[in-house]
PDB file of N, CA and C in Angstrom:
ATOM      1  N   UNK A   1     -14.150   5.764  -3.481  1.00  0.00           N
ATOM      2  CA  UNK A   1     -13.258   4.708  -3.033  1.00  0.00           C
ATOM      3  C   UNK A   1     -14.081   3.591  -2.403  1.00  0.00           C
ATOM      4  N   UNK A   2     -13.764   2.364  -2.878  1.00  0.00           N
ATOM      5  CA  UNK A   2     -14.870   0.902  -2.650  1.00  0.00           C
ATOM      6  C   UNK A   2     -13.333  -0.007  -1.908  1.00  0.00           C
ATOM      7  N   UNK A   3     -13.951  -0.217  -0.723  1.00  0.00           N
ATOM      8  CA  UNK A   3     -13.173  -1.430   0.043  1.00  0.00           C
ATOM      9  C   UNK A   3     -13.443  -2.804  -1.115  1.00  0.00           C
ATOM     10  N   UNK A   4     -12.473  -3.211  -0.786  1.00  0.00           N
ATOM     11  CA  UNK A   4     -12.400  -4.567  -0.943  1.00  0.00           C
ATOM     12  C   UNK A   4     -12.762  -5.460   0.025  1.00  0.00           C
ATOM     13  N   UNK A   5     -13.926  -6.419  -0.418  1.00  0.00           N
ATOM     14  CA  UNK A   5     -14.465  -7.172   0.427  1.00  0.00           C
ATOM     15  C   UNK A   5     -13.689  -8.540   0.725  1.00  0.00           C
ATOM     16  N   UNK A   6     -13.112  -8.957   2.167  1.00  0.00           N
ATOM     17  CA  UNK A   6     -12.874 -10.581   1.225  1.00  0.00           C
ATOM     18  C   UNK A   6     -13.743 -11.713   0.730  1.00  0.00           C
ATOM     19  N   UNK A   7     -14.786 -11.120   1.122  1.00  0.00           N
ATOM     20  CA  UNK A   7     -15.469 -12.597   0.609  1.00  0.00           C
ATOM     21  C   UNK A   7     -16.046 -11.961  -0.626  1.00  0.00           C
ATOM     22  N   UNK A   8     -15.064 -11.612  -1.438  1.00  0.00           N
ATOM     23  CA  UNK A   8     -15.655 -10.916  -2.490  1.00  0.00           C
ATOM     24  C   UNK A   8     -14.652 -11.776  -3.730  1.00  0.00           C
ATOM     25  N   UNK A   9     -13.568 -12.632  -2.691  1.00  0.00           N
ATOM     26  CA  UNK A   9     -12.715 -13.681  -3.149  1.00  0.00           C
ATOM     27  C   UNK A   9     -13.460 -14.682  -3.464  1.00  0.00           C
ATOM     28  N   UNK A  10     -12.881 -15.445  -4.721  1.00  0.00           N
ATOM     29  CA  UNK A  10     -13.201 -16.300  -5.113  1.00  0.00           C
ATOM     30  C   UNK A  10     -12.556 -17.793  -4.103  1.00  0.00           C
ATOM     31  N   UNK A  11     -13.443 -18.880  -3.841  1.00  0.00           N
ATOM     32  CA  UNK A  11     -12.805 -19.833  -3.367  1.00  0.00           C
ATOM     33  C   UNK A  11     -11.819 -20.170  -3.455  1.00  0.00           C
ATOM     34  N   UNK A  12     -11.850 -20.138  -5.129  1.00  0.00           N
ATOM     35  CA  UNK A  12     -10.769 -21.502  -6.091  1.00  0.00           C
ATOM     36  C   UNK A  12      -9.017 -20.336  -5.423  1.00  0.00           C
ATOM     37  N   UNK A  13      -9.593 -18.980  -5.517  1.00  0.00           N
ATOM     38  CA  UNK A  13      -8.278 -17.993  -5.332  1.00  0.00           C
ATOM     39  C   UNK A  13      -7.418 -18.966  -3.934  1.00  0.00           C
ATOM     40  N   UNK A  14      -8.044 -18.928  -3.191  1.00  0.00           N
ATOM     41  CA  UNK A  14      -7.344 -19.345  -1.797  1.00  0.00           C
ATOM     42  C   UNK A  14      -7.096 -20.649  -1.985  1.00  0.00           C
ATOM     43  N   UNK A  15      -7.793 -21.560  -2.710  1.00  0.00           N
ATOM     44  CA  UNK A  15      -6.942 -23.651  -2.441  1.00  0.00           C
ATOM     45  C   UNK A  15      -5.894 -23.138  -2.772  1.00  0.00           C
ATOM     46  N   UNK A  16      -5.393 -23.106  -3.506  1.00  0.00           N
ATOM     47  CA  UNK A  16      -3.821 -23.030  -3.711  1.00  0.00           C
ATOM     48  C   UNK A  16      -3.016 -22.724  -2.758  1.00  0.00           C
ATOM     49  N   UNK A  17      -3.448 -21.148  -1.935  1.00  0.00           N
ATOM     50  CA  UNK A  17      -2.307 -20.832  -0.421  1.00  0.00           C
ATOM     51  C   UNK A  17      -2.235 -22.477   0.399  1.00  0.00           C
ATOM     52  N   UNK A  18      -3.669 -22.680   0.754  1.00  0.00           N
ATOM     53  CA  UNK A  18      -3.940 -22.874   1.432  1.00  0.00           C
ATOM     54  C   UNK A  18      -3.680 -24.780   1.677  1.00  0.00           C
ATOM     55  N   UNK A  19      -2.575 -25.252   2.594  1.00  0.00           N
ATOM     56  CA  UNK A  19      -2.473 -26.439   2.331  1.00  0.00           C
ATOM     57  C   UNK A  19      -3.470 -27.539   2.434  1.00  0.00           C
ATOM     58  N   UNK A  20      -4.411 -27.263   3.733  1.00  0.00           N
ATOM     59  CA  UNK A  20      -5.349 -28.499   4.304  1.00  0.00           C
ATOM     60  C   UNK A  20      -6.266 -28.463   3.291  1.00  0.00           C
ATOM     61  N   UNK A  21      -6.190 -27.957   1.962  1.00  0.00           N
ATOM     62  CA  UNK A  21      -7.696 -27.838   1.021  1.00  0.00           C
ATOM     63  C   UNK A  21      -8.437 -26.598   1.093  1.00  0.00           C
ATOM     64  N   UNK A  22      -9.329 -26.747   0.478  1.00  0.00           N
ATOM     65  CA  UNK A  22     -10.261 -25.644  -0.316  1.00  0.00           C
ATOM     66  C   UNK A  22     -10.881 -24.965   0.854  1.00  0.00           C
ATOM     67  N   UNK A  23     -10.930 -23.904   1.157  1.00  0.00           N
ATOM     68  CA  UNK A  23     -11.366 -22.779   1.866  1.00  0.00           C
ATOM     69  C   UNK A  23     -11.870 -21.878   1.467  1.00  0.00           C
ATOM     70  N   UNK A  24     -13.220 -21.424   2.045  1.00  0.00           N
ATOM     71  CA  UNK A  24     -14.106 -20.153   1.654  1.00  0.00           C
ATOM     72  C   UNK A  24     -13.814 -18.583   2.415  1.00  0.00           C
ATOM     73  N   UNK A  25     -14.284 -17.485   1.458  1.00  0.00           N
ATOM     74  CA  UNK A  25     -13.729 -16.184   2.394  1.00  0.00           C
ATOM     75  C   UNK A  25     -14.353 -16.558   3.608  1.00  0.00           C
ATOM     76  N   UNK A  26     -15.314 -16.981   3.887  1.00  0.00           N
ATOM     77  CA  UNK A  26     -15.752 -17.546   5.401  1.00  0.00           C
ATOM     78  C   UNK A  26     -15.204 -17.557   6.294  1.00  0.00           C
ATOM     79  N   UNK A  27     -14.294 -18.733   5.955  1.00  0.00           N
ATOM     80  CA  UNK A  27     -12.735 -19.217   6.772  1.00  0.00           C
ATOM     81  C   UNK A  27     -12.444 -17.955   7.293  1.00  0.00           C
ATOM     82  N   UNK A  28     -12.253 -16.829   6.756  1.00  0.00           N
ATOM     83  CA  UNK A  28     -10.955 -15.512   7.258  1.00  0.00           C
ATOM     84  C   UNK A  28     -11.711 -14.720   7.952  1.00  0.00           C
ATOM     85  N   UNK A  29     -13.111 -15.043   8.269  1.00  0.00           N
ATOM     86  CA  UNK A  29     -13.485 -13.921   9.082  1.00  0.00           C
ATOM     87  C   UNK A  29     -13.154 -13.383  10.573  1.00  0.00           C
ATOM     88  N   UNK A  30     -11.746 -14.637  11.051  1.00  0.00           N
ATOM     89  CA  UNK A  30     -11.460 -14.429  12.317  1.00  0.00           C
ATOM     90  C   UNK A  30     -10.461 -12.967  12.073  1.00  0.00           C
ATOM     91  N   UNK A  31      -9.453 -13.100  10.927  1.00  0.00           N
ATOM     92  CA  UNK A  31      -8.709 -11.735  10.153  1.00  0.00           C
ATOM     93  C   UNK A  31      -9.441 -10.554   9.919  1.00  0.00           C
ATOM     94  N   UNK A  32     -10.538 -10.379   9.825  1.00  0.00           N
ATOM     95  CA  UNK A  32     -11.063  -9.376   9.231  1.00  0.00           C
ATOM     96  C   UNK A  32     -10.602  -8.001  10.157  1.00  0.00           C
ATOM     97  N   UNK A  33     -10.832  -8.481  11.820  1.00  0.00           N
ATOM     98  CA  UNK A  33     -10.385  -7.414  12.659  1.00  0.00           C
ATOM     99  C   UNK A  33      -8.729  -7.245  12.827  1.00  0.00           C
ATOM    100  N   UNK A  34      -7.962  -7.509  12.235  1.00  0.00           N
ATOM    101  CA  UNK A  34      -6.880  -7.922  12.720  1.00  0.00           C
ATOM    102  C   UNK A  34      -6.118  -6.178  12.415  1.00  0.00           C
ATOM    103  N   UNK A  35      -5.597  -5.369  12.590  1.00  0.00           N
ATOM    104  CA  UNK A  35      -5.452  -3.829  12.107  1.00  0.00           C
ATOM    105  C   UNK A  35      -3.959  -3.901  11.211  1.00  0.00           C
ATOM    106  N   UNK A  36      -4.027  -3.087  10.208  1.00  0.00           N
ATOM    107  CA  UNK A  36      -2.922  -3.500   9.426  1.00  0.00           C
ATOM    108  C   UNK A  36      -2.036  -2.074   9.429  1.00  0.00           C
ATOM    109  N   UNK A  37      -1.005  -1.854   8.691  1.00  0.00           N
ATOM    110  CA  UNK A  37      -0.462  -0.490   8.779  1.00  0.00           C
ATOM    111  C   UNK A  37      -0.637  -0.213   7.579  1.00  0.00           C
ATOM    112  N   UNK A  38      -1.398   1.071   6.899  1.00  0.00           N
ATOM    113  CA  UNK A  38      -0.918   1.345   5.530  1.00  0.00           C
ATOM    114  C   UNK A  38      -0.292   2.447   5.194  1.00  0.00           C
ATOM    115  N   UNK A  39       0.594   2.336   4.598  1.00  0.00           N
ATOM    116  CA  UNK A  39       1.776   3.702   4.183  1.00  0.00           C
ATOM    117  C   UNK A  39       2.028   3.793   2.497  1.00  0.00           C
ATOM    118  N   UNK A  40       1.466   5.351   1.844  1.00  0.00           N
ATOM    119  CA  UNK A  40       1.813   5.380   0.576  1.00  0.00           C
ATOM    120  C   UNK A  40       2.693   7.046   0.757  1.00  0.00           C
ATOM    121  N   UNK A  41       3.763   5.956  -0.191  1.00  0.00           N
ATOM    122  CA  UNK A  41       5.378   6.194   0.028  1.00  0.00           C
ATOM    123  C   UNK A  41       5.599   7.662  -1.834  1.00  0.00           C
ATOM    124  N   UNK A  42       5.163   8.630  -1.470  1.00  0.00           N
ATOM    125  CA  UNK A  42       4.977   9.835  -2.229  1.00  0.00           C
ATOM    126  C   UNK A  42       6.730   9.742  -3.030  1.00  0.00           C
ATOM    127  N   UNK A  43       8.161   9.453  -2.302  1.00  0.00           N
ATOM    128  CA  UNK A  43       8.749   9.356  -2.830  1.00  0.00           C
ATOM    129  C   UNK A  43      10.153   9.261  -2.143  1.00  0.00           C
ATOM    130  N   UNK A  44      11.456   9.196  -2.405  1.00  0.00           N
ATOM    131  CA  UNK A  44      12.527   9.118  -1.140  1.00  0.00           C
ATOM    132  C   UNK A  44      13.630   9.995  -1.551  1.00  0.00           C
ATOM    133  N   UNK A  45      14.069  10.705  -0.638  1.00  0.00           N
ATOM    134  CA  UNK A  45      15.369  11.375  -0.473  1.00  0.00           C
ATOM    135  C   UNK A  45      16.824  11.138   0.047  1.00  0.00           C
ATOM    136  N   UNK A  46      18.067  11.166  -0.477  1.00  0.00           N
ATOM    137  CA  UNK A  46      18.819  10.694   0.134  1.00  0.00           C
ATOM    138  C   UNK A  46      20.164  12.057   0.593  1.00  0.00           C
ATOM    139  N   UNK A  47      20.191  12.231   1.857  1.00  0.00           N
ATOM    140  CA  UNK A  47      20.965  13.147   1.825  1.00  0.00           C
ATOM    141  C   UNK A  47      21.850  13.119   3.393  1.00  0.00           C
ATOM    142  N   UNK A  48      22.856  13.735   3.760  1.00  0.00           N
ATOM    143  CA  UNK A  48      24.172  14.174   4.897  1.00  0.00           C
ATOM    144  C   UNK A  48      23.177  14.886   6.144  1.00  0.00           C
ATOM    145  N   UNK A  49      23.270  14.199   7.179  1.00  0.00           N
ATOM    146  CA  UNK A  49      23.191  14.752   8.444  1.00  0.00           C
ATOM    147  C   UNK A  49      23.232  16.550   8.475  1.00  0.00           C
ATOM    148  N   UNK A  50      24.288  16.677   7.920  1.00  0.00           N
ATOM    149  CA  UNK A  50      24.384  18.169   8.146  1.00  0.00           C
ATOM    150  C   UNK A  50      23.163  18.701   7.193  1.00  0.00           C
ATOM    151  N   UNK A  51      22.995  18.086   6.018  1.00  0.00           N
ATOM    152  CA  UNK A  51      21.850  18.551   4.878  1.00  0.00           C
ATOM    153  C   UNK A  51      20.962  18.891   5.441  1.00  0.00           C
ATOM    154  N   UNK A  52      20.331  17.876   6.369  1.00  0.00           N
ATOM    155  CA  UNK A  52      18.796  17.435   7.010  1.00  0.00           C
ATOM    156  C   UNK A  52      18.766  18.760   7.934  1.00  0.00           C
ATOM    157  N   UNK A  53      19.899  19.009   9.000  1.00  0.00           N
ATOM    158  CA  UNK A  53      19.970  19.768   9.898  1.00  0.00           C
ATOM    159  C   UNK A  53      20.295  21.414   9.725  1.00  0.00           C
ATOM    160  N   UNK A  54      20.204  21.791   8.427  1.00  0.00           N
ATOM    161  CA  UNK A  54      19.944  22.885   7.967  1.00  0.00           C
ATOM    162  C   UNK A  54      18.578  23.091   7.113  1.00  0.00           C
ATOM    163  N   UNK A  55      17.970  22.567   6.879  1.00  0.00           N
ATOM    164  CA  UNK A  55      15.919  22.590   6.801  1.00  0.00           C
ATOM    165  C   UNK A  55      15.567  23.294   7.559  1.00  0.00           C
ATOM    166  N   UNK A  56      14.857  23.651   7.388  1.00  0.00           N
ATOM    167  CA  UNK A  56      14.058  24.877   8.064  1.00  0.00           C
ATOM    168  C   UNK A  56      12.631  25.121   7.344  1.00  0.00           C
ATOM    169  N   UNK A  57      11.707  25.822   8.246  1.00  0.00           N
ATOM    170  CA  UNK A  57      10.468  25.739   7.487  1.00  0.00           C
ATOM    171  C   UNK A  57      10.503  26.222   5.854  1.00  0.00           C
ATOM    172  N   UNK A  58       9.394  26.079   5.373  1.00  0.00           N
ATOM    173  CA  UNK A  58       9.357  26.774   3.572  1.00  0.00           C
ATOM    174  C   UNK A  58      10.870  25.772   2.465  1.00  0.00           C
ATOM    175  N   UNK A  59      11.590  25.284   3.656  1.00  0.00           N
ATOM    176  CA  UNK A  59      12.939  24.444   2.912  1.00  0.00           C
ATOM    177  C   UNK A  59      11.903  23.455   1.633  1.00  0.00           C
ATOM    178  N   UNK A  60      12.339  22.710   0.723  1.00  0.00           N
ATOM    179  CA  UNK A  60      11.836  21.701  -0.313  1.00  0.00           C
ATOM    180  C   UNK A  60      13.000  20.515  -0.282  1.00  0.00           C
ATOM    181  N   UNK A  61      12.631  19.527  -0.281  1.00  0.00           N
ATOM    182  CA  UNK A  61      13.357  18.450  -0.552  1.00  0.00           C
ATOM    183  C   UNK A  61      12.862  17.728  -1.876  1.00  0.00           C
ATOM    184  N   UNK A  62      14.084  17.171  -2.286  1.00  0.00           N
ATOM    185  CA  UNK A  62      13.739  16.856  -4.178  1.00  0.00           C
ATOM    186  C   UNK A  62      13.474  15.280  -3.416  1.00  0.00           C
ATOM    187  N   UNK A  63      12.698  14.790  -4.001  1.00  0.00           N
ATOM    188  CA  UNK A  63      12.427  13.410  -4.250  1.00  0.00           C
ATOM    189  C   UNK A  63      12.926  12.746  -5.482  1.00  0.00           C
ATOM    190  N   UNK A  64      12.783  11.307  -5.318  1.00  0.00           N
ATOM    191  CA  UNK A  64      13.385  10.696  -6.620  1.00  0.00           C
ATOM    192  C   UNK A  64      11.903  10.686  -7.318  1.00  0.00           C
ATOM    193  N   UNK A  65      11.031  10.933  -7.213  1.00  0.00           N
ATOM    194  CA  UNK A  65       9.957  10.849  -8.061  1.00  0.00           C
ATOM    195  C   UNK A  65       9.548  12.256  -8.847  1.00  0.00           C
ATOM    196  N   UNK A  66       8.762  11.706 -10.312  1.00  0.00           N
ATOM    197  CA  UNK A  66       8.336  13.229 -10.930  1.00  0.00           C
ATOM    198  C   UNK A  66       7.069  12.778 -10.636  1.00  0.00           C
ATOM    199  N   UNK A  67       6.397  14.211 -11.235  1.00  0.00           N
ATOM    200  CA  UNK A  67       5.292  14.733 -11.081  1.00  0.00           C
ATOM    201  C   UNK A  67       4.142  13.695 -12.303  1.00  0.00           C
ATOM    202  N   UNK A  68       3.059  13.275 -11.457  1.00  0.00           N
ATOM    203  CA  UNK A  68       2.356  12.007 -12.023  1.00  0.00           C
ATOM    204  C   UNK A  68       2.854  10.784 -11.734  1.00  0.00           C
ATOM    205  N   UNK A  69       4.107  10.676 -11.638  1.00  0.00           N
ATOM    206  CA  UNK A  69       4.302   9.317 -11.501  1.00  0.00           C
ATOM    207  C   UNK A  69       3.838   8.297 -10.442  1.00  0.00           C
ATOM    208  N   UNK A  70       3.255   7.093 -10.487  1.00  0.00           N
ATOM    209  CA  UNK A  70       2.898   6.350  -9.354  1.00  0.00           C
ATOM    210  C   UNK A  70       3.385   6.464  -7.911  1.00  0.00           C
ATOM    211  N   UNK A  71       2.665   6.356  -7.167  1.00  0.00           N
ATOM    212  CA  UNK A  71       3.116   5.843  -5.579  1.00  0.00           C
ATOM    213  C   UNK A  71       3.063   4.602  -5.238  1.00  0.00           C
ATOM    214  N   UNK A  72       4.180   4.467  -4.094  1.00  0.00           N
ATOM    215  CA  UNK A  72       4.156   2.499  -3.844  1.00  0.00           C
ATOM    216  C   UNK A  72       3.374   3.161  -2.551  1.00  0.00           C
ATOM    217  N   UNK A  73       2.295   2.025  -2.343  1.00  0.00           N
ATOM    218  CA  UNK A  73       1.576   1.762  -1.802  1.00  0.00           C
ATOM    219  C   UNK A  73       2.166   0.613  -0.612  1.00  0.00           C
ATOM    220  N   UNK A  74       2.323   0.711   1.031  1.00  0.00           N
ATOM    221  CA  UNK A  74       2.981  -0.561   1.785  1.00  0.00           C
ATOM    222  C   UNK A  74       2.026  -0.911   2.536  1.00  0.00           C
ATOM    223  N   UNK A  75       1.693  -2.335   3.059  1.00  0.00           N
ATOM    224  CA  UNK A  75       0.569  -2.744   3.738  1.00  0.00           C
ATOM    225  C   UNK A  75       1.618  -3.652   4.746  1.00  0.00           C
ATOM    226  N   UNK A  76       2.411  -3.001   5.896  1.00  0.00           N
ATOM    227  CA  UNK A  76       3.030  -3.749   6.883  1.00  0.00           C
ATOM    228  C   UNK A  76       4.363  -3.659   6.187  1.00  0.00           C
ATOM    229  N   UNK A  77       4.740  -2.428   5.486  1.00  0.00           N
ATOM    230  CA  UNK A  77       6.261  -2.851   5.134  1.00  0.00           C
ATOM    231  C   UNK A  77       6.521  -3.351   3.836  1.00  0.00           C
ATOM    232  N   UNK A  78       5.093  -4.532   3.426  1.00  0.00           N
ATOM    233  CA  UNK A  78       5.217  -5.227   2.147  1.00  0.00           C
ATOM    234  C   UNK A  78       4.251  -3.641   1.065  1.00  0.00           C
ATOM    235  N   UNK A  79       5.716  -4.365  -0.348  1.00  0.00           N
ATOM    236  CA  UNK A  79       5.136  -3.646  -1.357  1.00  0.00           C
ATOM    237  C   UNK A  79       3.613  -4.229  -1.806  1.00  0.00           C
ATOM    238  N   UNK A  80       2.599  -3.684  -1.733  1.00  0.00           N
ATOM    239  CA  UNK A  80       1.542  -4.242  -2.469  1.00  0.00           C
ATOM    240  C   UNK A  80       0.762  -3.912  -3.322  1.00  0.00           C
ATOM    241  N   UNK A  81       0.917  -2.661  -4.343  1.00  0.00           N
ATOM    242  CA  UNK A  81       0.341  -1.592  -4.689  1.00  0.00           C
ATOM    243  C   UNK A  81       0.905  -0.421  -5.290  1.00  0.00           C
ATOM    244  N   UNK A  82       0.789   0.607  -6.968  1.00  0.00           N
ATOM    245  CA  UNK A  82       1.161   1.355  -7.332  1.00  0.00           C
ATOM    246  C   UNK A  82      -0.484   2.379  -7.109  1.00  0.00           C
ATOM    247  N   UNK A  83       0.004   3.496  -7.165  1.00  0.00           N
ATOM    248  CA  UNK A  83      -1.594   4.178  -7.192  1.00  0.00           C
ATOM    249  C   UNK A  83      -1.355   5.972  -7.198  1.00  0.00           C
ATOM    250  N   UNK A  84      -2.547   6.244  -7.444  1.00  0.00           N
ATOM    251  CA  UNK A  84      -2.246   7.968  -7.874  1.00  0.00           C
ATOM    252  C   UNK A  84      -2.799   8.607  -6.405  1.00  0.00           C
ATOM    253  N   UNK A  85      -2.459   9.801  -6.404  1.00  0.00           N
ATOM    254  CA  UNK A  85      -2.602  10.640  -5.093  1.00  0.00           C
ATOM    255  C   UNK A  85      -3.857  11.132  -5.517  1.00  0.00           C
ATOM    256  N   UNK A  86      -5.243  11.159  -5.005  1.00  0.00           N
ATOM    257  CA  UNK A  86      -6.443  12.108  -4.995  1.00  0.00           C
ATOM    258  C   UNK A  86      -6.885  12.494  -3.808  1.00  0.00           C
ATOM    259  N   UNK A  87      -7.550  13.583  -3.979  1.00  0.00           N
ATOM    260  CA  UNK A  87      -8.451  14.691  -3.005  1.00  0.00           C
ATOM    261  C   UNK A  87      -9.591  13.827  -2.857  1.00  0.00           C
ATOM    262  N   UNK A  88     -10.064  13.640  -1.205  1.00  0.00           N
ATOM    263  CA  UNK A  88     -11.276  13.182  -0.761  1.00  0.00           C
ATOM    264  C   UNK A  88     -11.856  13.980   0.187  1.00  0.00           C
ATOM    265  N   UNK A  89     -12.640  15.095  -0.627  1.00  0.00           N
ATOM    266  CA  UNK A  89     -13.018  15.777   0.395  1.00  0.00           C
ATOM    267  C   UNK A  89     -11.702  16.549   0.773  1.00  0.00           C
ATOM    268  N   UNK A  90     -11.410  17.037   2.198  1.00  0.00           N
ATOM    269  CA  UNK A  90     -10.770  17.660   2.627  1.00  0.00           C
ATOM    270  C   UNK A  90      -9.350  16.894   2.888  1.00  0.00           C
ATOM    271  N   UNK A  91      -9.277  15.732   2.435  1.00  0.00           N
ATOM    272  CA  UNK A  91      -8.008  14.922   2.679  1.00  0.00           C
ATOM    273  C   UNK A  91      -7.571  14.592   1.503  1.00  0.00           C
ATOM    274  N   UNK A  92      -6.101  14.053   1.870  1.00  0.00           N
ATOM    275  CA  UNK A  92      -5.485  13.425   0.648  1.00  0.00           C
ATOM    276  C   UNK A  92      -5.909  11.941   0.460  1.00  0.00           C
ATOM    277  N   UNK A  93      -5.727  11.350  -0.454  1.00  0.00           N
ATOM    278  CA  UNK A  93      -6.283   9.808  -0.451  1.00  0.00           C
ATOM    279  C   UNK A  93      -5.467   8.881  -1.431  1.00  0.00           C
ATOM    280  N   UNK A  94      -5.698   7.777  -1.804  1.00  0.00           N
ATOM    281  CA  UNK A  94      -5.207   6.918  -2.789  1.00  0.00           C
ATOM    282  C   UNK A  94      -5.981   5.818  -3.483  1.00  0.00           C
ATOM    283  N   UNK A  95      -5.397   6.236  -4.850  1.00  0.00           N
ATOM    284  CA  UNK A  95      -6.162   5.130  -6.016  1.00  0.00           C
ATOM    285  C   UNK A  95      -5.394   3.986  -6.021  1.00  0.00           C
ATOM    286  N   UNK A  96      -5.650   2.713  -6.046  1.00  0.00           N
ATOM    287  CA  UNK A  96      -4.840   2.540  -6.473  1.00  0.00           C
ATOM    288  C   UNK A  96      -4.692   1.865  -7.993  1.00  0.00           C
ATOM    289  N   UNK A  97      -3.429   1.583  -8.888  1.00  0.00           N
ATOM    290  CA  UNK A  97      -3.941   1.468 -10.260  1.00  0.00           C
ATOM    291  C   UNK A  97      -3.047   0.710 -11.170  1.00  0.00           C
ATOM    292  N   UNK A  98      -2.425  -0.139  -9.593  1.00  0.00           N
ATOM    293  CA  UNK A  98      -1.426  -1.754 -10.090  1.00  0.00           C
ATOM    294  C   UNK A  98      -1.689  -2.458  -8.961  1.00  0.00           C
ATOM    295  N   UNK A  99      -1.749  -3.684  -8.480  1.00  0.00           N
ATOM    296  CA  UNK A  99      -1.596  -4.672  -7.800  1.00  0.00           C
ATOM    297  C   UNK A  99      -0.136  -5.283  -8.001  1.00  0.00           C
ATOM    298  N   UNK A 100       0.752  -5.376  -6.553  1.00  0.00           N
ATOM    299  CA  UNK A 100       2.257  -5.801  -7.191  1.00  0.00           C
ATOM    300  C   UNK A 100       1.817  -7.278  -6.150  1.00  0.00           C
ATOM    301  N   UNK A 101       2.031  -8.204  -7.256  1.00  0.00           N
ATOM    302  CA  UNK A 101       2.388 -10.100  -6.850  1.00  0.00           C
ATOM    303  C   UNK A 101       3.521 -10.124  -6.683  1.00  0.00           C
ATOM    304  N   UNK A 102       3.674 -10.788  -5.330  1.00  0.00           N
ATOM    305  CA  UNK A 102       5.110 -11.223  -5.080  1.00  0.00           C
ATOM    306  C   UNK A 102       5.212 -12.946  -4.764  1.00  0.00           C
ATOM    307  N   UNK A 103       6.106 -13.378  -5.052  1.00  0.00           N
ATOM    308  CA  UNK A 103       6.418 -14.810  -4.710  1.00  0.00           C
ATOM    309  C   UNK A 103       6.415 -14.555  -2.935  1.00  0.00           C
ATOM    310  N   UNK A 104       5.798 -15.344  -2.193  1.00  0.00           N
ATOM    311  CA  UNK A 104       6.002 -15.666  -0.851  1.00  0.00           C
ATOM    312  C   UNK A 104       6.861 -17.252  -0.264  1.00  0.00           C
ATOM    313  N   UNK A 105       8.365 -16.849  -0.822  1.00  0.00           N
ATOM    314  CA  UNK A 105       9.231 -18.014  -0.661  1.00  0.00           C
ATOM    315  C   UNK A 105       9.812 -18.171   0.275  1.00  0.00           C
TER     316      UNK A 105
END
């Protein structure tokens, strides 16, 4: 697993956000520390108070997802990311193996 660098961005990528003109990853190095939340979302369940409150250990809950299928990936809530579940070492980890663009309107 390889971080993504930002100054691994191309200039020309950022004029466009960016209104006052052309800006280098340079510019963002005040962001670099800034701590983000990341959450990959394995899959969701929907079920009755009473459902939840009869679980018990060894219980299984069905997800809406099958087996292989992508995980959404959230960086603060926002979707940003599809990706597969892998073993790192002794942990679980994530590939990821879509980039999701969203309009910021």
């Amino acid at each position: 697993m390889s971080d993504l660098e930002l100054n691994e961005l191309k200039s020309d990528t950022l004029d466009s956000e960016i209104p006052d003109g052309p800006r280098s990853a340079r510019d963002l190095e005040a962001v670099y520390d800034i701590p983000v939340q990341v959450s990959a979302v394995l899959g969701k369940a929907t079920m009755q108070v009473n459902q939840l409150l009869k679980l018990g250990r060894g219980a299984v809950v069905e997800l809406d997802r099958k087996v292989g299928e992508a995980i959404d990936i959230y960086v603060n809530n926002r979707l940003v990311a599809r990706g597969e579940v892998v073993v790192v070492e002794d942990r679980l980890g994530v590939t990821m193996t879509e980039i999701i663009k969203t309009d910021r309107s």
